[in-house]
C-alpha atoms as a PDB file:
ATOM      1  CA  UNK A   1       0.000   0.000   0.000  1.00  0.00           C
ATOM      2  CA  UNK A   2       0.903   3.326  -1.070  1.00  0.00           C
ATOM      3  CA  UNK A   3       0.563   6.289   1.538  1.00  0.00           C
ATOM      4  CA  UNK A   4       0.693   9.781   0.327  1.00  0.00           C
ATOM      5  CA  UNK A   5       0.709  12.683   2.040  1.00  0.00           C
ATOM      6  CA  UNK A   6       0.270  16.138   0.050  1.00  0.00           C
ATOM      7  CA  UNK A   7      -0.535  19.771   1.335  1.00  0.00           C
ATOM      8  CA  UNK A   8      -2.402  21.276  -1.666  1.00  0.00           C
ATOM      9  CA  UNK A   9      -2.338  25.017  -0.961  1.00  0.00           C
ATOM     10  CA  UNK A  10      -6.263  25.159  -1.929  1.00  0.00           C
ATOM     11  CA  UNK A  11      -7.940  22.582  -3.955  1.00  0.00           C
ATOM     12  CA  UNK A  12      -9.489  24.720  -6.139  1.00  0.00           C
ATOM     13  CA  UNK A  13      -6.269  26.289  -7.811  1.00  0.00           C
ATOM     14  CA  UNK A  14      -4.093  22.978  -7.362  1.00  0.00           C
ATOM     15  CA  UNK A  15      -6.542  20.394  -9.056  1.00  0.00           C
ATOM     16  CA  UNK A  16      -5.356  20.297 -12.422  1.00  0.00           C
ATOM     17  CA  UNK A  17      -1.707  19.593 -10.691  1.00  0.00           C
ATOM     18  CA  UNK A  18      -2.782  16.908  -8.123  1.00  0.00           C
ATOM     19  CA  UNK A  19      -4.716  14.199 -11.053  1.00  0.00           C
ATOM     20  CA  UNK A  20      -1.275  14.717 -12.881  1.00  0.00           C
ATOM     21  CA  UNK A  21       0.465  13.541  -9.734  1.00  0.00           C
ATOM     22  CA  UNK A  22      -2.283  10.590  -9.266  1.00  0.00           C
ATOM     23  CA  UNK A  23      -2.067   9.773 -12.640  1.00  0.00           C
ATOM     24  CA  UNK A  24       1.431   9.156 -12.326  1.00  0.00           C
ATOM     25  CA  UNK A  25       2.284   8.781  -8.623  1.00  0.00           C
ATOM     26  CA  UNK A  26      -0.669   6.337  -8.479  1.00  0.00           C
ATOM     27  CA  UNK A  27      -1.078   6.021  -4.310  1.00  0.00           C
ATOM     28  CA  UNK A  28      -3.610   3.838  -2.828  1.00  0.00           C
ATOM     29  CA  UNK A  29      -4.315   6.559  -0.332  1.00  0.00           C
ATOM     30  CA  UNK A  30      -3.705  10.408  -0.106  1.00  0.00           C
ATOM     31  CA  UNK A  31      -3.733  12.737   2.883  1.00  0.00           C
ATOM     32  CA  UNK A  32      -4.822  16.607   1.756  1.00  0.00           C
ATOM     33  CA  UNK A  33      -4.132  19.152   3.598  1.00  0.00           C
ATOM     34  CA  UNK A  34      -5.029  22.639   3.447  1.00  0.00           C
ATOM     35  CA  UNK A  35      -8.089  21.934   1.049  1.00  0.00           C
ATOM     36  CA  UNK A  36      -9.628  25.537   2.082  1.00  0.00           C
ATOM     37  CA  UNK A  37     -12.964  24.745   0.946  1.00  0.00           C
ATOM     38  CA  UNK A  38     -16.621  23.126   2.862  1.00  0.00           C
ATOM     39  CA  UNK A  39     -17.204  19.620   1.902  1.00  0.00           C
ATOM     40  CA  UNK A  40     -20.106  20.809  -0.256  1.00  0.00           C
ATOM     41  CA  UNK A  41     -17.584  22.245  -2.455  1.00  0.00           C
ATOM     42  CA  UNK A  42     -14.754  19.438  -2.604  1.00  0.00           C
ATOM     43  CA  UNK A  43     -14.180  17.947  -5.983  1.00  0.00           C
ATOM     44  CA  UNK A  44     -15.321  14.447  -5.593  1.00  0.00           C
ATOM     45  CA  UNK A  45     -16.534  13.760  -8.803  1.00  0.00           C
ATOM     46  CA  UNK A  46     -13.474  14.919 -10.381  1.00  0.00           C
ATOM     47  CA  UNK A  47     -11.130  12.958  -8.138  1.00  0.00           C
ATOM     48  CA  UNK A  48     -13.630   9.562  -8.308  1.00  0.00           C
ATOM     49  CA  UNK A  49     -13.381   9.828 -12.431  1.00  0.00           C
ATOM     50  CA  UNK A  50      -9.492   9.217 -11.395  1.00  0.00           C
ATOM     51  CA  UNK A  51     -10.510   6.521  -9.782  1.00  0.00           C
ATOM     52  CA  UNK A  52     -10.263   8.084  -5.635  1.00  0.00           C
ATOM     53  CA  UNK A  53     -13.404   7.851  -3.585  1.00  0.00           C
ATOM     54  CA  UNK A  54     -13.121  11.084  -1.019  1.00  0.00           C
ATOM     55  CA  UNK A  55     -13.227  11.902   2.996  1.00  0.00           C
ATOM     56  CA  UNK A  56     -13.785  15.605   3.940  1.00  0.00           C
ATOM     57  CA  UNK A  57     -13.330  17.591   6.384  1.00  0.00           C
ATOM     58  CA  UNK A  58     -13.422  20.969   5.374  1.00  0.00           C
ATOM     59  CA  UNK A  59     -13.678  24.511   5.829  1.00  0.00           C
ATOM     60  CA  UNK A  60     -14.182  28.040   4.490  1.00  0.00           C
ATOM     61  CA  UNK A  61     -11.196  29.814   3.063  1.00  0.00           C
ATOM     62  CA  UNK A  62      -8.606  28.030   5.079  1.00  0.00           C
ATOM     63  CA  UNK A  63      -7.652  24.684   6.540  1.00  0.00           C
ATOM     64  CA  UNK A  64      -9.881  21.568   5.786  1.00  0.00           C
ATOM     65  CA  UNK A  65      -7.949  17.958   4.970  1.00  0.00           C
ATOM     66  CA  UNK A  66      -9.034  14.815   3.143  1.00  0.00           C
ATOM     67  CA  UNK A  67      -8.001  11.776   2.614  1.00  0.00           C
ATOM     68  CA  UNK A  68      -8.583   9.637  -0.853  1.00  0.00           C
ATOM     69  CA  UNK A  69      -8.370   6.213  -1.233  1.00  0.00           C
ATOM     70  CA  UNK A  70      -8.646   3.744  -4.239  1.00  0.00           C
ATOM     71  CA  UNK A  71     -10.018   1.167  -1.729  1.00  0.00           C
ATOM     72  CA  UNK A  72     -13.256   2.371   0.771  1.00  0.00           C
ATOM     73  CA  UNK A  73     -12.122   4.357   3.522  1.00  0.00           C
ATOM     74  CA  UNK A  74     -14.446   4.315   6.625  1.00  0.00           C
ATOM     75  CA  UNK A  75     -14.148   7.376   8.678  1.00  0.00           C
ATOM     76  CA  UNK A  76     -13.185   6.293  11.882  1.00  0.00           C
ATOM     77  CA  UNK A  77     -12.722  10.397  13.935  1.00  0.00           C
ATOM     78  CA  UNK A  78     -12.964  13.866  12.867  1.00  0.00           C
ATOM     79  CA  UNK A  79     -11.397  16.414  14.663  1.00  0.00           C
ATOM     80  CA  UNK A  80      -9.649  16.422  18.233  1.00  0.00           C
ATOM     81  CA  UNK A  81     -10.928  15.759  21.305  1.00  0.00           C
ATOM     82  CA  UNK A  82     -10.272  17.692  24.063  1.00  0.00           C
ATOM     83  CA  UNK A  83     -11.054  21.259  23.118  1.00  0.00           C
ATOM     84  CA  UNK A  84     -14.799  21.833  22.446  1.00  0.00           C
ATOM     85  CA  UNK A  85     -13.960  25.524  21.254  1.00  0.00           C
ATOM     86  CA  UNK A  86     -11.643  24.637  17.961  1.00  0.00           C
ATOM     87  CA  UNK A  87     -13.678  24.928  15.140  1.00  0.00           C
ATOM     88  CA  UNK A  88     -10.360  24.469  12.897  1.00  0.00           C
ATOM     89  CA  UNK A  89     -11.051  21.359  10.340  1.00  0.00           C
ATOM     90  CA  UNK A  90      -6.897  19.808  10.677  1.00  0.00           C
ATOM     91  CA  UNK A  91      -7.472  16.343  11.413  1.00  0.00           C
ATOM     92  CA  UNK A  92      -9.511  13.526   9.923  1.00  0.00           C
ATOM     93  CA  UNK A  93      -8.882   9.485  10.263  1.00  0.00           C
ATOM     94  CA  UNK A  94     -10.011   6.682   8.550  1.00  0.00           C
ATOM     95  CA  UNK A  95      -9.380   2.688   8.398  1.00  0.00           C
ATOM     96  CA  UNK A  96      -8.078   1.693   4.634  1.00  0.00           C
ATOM     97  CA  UNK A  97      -7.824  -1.934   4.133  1.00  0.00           C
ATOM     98  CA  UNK A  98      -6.839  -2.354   8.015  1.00  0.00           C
ATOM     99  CA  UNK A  99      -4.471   0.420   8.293  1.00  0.00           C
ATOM    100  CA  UNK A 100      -5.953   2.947  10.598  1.00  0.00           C
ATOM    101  CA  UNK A 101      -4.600   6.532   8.441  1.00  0.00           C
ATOM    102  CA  UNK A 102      -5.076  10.161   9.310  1.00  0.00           C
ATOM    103  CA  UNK A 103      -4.624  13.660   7.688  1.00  0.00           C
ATOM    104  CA  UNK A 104      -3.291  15.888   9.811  1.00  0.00           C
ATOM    105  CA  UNK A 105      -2.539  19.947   9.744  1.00  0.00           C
ATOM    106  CA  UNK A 106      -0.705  21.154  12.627  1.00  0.00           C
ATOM    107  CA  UNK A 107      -0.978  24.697  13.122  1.00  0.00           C
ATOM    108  CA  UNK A 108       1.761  26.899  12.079  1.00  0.00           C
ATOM    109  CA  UNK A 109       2.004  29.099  15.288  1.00  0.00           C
ATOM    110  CA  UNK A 110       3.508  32.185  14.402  1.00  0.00           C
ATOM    111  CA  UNK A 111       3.609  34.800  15.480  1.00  0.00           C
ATOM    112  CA  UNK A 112       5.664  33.443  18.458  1.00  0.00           C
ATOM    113  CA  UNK A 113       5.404  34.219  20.972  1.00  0.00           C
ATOM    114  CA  UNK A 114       1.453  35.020  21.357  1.00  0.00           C
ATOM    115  CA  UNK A 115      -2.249  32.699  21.326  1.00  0.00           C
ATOM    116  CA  UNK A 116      -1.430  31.141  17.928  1.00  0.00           C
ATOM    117  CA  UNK A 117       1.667  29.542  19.633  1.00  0.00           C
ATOM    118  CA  UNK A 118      -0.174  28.277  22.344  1.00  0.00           C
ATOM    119  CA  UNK A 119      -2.611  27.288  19.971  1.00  0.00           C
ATOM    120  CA  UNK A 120      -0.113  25.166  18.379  1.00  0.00           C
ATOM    121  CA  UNK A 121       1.352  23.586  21.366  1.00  0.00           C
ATOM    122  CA  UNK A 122      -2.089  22.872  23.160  1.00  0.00           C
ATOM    123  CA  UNK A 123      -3.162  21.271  19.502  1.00  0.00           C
ATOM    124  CA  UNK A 124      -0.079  19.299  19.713  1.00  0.00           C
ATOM    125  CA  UNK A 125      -0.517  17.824  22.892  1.00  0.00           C
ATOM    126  CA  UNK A 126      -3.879  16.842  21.630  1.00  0.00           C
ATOM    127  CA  UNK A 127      -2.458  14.877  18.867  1.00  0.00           C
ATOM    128  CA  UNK A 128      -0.203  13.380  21.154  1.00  0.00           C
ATOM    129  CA  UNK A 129      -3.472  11.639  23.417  1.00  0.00           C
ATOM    130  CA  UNK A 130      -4.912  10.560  20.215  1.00  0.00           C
ATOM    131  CA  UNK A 131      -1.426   8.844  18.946  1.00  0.00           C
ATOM    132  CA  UNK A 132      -1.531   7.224  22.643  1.00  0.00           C
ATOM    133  CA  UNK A 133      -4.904   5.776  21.888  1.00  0.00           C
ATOM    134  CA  UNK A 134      -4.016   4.631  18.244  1.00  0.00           C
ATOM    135  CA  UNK A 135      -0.794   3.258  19.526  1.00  0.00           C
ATOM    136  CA  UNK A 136      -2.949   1.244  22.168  1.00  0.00           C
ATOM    137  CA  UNK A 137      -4.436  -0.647  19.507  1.00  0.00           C
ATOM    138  CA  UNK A 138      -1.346  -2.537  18.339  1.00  0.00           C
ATOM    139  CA  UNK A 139      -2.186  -2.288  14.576  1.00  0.00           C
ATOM    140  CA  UNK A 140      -0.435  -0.191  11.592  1.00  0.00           C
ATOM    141  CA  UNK A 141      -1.269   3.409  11.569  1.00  0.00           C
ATOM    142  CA  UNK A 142       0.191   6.096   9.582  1.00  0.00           C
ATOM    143  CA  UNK A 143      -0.321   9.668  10.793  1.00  0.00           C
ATOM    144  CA  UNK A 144       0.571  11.459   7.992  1.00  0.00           C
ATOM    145  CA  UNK A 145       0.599  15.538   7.320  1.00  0.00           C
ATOM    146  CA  UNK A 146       1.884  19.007   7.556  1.00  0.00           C
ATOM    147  CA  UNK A 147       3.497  18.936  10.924  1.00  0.00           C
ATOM    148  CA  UNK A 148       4.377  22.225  10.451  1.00  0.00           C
ATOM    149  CA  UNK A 149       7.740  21.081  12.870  1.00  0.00           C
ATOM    150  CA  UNK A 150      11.198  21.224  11.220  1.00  0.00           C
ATOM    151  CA  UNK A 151      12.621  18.558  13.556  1.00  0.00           C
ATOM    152  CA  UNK A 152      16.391  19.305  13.466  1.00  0.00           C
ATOM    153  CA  UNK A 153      19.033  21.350  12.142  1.00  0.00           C
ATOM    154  CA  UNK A 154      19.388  19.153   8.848  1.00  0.00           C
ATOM    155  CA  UNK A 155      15.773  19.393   7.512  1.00  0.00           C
ATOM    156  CA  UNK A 156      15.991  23.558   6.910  1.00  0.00           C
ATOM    157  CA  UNK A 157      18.294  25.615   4.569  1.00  0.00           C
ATOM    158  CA  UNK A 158      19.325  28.336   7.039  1.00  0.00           C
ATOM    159  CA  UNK A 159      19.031  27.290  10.689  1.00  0.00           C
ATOM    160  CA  UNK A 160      20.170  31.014  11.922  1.00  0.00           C
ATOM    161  CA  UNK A 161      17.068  32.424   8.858  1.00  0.00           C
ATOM    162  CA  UNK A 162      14.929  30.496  10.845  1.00  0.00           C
ATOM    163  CA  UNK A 163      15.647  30.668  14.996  1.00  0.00           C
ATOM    164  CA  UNK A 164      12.675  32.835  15.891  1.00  0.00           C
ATOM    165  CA  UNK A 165       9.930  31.157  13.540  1.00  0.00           C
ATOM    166  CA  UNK A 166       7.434  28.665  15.592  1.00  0.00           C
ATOM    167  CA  UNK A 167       8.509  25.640  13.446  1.00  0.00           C
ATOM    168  CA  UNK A 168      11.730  25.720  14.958  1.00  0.00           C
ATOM    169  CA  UNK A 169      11.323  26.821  18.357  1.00  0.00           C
ATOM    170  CA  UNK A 170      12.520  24.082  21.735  1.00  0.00           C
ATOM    171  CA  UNK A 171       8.435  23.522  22.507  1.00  0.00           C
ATOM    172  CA  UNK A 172       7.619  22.516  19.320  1.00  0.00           C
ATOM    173  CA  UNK A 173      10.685  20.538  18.166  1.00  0.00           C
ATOM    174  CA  UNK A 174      10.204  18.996  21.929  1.00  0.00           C
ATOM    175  CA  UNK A 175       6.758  18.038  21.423  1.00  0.00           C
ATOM    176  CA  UNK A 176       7.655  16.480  17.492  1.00  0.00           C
ATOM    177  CA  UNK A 177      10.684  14.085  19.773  1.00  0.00           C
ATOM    178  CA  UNK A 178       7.939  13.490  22.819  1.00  0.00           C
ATOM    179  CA  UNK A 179       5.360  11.494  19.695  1.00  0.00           C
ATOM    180  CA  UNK A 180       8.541  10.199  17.702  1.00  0.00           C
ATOM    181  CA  UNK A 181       9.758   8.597  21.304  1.00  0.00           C
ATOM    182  CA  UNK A 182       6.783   6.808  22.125  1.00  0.00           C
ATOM    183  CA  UNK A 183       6.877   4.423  19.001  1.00  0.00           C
ATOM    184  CA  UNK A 184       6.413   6.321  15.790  1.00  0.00           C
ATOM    185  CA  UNK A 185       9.218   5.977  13.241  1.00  0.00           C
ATOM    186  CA  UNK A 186       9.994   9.234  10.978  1.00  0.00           C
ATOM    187  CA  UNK A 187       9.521   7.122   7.616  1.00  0.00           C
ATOM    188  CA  UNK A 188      11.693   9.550   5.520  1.00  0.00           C
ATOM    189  CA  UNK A 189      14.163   9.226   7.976  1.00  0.00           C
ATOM    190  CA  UNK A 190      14.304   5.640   8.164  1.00  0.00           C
ATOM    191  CA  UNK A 191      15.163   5.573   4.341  1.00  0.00           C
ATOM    192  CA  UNK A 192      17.437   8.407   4.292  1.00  0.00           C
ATOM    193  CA  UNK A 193      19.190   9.028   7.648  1.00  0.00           C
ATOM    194  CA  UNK A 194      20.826  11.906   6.755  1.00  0.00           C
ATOM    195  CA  UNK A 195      21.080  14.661   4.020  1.00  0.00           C
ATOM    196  CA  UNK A 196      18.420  17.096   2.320  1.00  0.00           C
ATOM    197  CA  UNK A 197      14.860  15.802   2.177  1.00  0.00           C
ATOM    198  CA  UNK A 198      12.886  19.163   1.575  1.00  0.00           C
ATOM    199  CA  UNK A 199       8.746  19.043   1.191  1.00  0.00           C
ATOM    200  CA  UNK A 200       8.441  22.562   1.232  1.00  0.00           C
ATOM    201  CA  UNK A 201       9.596  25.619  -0.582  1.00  0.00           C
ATOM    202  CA  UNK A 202       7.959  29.574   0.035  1.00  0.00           C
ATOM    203  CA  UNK A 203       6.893  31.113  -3.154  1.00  0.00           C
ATOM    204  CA  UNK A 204       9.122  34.390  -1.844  1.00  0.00           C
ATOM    205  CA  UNK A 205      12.881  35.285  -2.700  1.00  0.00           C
ATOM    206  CA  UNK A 206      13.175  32.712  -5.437  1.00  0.00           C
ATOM    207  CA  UNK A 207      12.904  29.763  -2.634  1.00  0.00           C
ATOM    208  CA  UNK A 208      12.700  26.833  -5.164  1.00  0.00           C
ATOM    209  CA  UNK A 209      15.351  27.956  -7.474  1.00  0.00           C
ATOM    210  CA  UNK A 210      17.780  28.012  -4.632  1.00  0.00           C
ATOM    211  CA  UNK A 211      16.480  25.129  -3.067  1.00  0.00           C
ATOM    212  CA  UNK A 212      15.836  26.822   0.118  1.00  0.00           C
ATOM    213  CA  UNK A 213      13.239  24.536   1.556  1.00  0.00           C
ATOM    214  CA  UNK A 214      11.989  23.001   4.985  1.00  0.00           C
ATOM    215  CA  UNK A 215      11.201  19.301   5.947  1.00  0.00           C
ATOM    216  CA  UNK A 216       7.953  20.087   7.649  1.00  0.00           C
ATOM    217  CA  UNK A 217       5.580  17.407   6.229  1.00  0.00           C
ATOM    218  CA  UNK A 218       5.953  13.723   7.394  1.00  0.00           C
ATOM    219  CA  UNK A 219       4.818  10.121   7.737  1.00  0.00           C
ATOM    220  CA  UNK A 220       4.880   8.830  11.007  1.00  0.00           C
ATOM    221  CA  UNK A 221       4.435   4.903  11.618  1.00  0.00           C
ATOM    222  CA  UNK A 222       3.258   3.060  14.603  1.00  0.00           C
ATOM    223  CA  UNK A 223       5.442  -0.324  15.628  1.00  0.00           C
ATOM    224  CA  UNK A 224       3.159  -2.377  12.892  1.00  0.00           C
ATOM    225  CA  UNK A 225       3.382  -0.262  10.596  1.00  0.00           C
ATOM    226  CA  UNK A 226       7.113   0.279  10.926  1.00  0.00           C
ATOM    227  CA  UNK A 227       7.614  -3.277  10.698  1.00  0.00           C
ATOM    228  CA  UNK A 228       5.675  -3.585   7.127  1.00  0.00           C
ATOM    229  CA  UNK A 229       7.629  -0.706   5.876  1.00  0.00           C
ATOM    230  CA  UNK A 230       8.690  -1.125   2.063  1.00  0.00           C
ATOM    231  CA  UNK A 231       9.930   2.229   0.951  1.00  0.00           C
ATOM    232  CA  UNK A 232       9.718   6.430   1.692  1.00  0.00           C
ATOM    233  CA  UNK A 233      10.499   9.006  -0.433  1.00  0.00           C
ATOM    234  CA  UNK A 234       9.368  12.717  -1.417  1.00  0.00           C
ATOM    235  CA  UNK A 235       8.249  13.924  -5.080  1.00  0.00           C
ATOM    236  CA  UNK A 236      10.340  17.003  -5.350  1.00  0.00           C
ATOM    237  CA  UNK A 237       9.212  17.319  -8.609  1.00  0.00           C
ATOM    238  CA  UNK A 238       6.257  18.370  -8.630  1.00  0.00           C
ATOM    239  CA  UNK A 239       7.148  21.980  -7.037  1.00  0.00           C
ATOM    240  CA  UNK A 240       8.376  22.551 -10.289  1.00  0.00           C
ATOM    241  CA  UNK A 241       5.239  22.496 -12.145  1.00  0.00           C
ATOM    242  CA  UNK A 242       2.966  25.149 -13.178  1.00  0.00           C
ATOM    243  CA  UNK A 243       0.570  26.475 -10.068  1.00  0.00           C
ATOM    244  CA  UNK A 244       2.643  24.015  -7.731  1.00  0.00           C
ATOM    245  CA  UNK A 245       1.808  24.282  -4.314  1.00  0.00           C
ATOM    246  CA  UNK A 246       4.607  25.322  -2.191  1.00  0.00           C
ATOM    247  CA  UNK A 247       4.390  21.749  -1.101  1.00  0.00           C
ATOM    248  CA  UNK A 248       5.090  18.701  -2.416  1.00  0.00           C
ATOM    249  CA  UNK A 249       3.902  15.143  -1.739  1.00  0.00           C
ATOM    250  CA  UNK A 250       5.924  12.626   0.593  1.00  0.00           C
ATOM    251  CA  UNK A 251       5.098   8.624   0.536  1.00  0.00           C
ATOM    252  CA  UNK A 252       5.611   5.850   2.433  1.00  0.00           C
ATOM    253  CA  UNK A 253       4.997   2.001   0.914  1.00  0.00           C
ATOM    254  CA  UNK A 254       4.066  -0.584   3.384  1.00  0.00           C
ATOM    255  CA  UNK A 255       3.421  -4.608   2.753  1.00  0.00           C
ATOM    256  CA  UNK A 256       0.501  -6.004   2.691  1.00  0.00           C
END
């Protein structure tokens, strides 16, 4: 099984770009994030005539994730427990062929400090209780999104360019170590250790050309998961494109 995971920078503007990549990519099952639009307005038709049935979860403007599968996915939790008042659409799960699989968009949190930071963290910790209860289960989950968490030193351009932004900052590279510690493996890191493995370039001061990016999107596995795991890797490619999102898609393949 293919796993994608692919933060479209708005549906609407990106389609064209994302049926190239499934036509070619051709993943059993793609995480969307940033979708900004209401289920009501999601493509499904478009993306089921390329042969995806569709999960939404969406929302006006901003936000919203999906996940498409080839196979029936049966929505399994939508949204995060444990804050009645966030009416932010960033997480929704599903069971694919008995792998349990969520989309997930982490808040960004800047300004830092301030509320959106806290935001961030509190959301975090959130994620972090559901994890423990999908962990619990014993079965191969993939929690797959924009993290919006460059995890070390090696997955930015500039470390110094970078010290006061929240992707980089103790709490939130702290809180990334707290979920990777408790069982999940970094599936791009598992298949390349070391080195540059950027899924994200900004669309200011000629980012892409000079290959100043951030690894902020990422596959984590639970134990079973981990132990199926075929292959990872990260479609640079497709930043290139016309209308790319400033994102790019990153995959893990896991045995059936």
């Amino acid at each position: 099984m293919k796993i994608a995971t692919f933060n479209i920078n708005g549906i609407g503007a990106r389609l064209p770009r994302l049926l190239d990549w499934l036509a070619e990519a051709t993943p059993d099952v793609v995480c969307l994030q940033e979708i900004k639009t209401v289920d009501e307005k999601f493509p499904v038709a478009e993306i089921a005539a390329a042969g995806y049935r569709s999960l939404v979860h969406g929302q006006k403007g901003f936000n919203g994730v999906a996940i498409l599968s080839r196979a029936e996915a049966v929505e399994t939790k939508r949204g995060l427990d444990g804050d009645p008042a966030d009416d932010h659409s960033r997480y929704l799960e599903a069971e694919v062929e008995g792998v349990r699989i969520a989309s997930i968009y982490l808040p960004n949190g800047n300004p830092q400090p301030g509320p959106k930071f806290g935001y961030k963290i509190a959301w975090f910790a959130r994620l972090s209780e559901r994890a423990r209860a999908l962990s619990a289960l014993e079965r191969p989950v993939v929690l797959a999104g924009d993290y919006n968490v460059i995890p070390t030193a090696e997955d930015v351009f500039n470390e110094v360019a970078m010290s006061h932004d929240a992707l980089t900052q103790p709490e939130t590279r702290a809180a990334f170590r707290t979920l990777r510690h408790a069982g999940w493996t970094d599936a791009i890191r598992s298949v390349q250790p070391t080195g540059r493995a950027y899924t994200f370039w900004d669309y200011q001061a000629g980012a892409w050309p000079r290959d100043s990016g951030l690894r902020i999107d990422h596959l984590l596995l639970s134990p079973s998961a981990a132990d199926r795991l075929v292959n990872a890797g990260i479609d640079r490619a497709v930043r290139g494109g016309e209308r790319a999102s400033d994102h790019v898609p990153a995959w893990v393949e896991l045995r059936g």
